[in-house]
N, C-alpha and C. Protein backbone atom coordinates (compact mmCIF):
# COMPACT_ATOMS: atom_id res chain seq x y z
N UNK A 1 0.82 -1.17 0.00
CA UNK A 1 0.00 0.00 0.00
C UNK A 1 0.88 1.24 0.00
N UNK A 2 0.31 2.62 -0.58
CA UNK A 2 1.32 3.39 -0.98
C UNK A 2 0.95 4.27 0.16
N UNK A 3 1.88 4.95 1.09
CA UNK A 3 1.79 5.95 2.24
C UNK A 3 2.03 7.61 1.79
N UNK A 4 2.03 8.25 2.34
CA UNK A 4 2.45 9.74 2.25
C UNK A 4 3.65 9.99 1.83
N UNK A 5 3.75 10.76 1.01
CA UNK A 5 5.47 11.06 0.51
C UNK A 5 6.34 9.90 -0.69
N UNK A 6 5.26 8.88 -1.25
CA UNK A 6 5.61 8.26 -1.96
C UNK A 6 6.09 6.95 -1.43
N UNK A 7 6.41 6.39 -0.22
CA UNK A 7 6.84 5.74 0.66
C UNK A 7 5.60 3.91 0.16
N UNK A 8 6.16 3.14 0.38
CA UNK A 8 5.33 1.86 0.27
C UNK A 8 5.57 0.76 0.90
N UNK A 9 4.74 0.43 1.58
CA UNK A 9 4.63 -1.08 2.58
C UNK A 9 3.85 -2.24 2.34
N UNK A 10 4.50 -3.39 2.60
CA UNK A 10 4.27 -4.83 2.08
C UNK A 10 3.84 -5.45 3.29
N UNK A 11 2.32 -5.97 3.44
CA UNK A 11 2.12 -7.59 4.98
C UNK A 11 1.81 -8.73 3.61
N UNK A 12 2.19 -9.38 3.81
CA UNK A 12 2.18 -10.35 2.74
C UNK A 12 2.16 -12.44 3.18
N UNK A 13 1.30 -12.75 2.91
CA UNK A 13 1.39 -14.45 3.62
C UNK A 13 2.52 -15.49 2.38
N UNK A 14 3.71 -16.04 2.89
CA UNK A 14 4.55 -16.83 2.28
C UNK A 14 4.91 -17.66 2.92
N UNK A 15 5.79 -18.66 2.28
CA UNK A 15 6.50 -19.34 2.58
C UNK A 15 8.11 -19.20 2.40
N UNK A 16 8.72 -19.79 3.19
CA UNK A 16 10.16 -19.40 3.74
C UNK A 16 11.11 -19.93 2.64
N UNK A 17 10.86 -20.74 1.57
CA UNK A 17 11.67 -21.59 1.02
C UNK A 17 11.39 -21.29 -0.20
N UNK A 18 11.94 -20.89 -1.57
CA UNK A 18 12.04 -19.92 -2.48
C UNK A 18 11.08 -20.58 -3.92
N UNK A 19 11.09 -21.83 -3.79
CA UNK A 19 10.74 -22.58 -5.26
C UNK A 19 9.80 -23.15 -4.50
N UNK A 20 9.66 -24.54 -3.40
CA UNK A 20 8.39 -25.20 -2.91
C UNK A 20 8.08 -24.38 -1.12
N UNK A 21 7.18 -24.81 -0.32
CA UNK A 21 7.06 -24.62 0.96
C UNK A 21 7.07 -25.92 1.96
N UNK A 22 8.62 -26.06 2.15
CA UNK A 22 8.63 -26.49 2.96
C UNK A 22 8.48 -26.33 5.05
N UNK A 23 7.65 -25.53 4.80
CA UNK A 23 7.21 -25.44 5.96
C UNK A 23 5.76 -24.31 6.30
N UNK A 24 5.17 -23.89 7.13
CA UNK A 24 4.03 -23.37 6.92
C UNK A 24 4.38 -21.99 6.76
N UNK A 25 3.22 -21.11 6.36
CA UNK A 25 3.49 -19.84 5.88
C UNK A 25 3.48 -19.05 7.06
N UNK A 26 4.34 -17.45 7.12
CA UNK A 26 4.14 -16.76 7.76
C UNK A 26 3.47 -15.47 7.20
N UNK A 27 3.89 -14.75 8.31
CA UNK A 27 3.22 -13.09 7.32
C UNK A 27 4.24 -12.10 7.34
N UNK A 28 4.57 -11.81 5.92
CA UNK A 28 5.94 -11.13 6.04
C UNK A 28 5.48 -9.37 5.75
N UNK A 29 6.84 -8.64 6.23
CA UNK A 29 6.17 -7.38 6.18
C UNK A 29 7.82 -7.16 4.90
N UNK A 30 7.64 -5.95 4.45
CA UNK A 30 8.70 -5.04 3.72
C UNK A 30 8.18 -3.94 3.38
N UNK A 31 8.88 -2.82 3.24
CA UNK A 31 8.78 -1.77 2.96
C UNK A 31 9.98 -0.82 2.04
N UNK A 32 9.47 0.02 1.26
CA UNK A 32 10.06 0.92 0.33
C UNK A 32 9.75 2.28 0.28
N UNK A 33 10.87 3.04 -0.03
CA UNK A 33 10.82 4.36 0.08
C UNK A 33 10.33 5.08 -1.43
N UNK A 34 10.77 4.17 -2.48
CA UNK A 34 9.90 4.71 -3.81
C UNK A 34 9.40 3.32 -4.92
N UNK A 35 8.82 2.59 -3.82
CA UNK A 35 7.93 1.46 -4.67
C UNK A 35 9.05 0.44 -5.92
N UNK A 36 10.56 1.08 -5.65
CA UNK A 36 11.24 -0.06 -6.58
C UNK A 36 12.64 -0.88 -6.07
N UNK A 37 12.93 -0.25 -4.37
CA UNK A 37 14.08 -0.44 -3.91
C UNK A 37 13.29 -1.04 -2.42
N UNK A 38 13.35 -2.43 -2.33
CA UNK A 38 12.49 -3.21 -0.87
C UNK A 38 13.24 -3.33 0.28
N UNK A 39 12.99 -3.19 1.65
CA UNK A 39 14.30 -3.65 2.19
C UNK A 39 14.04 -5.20 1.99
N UNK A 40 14.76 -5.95 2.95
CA UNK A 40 14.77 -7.78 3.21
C UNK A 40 13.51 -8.10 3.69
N UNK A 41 12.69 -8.83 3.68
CA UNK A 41 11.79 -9.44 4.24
C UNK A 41 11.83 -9.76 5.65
N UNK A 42 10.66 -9.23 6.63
CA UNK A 42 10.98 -9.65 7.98
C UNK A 42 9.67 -10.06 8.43
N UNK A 43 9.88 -11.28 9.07
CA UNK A 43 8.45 -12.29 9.66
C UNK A 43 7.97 -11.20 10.50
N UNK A 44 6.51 -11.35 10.51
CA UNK A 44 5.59 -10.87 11.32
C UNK A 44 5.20 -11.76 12.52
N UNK A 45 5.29 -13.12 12.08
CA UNK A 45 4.55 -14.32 12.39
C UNK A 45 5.41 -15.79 12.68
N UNK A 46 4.97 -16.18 13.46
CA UNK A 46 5.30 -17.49 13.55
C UNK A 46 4.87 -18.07 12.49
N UNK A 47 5.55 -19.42 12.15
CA UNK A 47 4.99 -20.51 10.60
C UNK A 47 3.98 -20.63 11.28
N UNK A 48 3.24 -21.20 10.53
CA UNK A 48 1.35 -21.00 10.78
C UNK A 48 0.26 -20.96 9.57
N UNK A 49 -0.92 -21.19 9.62
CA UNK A 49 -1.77 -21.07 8.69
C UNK A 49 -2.48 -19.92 9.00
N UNK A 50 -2.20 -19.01 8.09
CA UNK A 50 -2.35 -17.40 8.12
C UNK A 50 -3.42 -16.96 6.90
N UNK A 51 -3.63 -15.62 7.28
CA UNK A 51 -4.34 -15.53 6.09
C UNK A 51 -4.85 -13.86 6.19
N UNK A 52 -4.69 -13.17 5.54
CA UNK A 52 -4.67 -11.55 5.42
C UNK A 52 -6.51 -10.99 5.66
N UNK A 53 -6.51 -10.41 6.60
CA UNK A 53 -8.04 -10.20 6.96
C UNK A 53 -8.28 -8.07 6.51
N UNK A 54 -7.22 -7.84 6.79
CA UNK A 54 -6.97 -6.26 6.25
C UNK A 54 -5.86 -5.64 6.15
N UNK A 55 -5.62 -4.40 5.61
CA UNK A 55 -4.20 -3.37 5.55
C UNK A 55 -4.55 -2.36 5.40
N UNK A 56 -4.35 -1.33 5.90
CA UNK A 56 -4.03 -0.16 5.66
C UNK A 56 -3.12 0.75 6.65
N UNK A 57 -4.06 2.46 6.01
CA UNK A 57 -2.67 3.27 6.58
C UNK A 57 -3.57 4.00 7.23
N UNK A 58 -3.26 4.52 8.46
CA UNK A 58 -4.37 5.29 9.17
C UNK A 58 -3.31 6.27 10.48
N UNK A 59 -3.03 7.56 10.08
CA UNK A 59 -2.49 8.24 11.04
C UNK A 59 -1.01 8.15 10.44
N UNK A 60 -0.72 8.21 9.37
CA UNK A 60 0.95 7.73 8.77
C UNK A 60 1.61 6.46 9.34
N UNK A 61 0.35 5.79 10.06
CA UNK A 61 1.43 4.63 10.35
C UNK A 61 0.63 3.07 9.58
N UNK A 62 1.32 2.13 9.20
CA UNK A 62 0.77 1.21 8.31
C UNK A 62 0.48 -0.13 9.65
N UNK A 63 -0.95 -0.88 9.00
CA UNK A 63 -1.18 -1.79 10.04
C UNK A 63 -1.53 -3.03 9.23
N UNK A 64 -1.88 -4.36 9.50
CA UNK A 64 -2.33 -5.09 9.07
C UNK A 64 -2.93 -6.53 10.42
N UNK A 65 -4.03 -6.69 10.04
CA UNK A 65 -4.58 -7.81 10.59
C UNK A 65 -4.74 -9.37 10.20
N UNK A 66 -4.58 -10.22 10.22
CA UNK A 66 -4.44 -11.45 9.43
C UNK A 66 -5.54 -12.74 10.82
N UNK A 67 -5.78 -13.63 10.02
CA UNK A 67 -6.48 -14.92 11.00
C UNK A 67 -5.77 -15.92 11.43
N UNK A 68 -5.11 -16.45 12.29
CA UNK A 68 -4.42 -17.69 12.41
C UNK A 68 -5.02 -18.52 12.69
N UNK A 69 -5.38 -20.02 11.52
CA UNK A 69 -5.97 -21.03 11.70
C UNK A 69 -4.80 -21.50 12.84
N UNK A 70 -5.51 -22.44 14.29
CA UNK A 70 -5.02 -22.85 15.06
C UNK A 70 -5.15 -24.69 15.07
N UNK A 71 -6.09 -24.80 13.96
CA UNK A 71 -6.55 -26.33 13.47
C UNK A 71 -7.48 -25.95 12.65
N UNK A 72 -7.88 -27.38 12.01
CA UNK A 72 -9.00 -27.60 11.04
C UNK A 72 -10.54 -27.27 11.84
N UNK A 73 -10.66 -27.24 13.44
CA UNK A 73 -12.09 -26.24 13.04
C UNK A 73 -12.33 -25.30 13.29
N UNK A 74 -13.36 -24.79 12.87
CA UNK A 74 -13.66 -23.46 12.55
C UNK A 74 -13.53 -22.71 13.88
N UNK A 75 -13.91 -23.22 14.88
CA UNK A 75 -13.61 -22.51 16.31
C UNK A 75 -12.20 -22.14 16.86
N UNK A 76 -11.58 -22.81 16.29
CA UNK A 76 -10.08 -22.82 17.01
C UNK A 76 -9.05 -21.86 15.75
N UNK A 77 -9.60 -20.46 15.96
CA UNK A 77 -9.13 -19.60 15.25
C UNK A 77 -8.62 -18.20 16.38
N UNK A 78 -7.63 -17.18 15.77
CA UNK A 78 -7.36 -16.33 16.47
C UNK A 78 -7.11 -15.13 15.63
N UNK A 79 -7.94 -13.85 15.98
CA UNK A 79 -7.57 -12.52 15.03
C UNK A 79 -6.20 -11.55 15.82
N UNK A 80 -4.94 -11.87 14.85
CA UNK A 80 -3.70 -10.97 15.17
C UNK A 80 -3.50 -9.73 14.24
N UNK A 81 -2.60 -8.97 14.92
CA UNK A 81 -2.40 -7.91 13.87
C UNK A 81 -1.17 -7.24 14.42
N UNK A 82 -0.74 -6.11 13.58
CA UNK A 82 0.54 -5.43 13.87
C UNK A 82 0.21 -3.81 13.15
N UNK A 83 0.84 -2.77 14.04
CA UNK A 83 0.71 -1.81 13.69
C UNK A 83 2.32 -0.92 13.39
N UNK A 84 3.46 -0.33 12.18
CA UNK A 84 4.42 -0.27 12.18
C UNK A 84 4.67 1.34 11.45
């Protein structure tokens, strides 16, 4: 999402391993100062079954919320988020 001053930030759900996933996904954040230079990727999250519930920018600062499946049912879920 693009911020004030041209500035741009990444919450993003992946996996750690470049071609397959060998292991569960996290939620990665990155950010850029003109949408073509990223820094490194940095976990938000423990590996986990994740999944992006919102993003935005509110007050110049960027946030995002995501769901962590905690198992296969539907009850055993948890809403996280990060504000940066």
């Amino acid at each position: 999402m693009s911020q004030t001053g041209g500035s741009w930030t990444l919450a993003y759900p992946a996996c750690a391993g470049a071609f397959e996933c060998t292991a569960d996904h996290r939620i990665w954040y990155r950010s850029s100062i003109d949408g073509q230079h990223w820094t490194d990727p940095q976990p938000l999250t423990q590996p986990g079954s994740y999944s992006i519930v919102g993003t935005g920018v509110t007050a110049g600062r960027t946030w995002a919320i995501w769901q962590h499946d905690l198992s296969a049912s539907d009850e055993d879920r948890t809403i996280e988020g990060v504000v940066r």
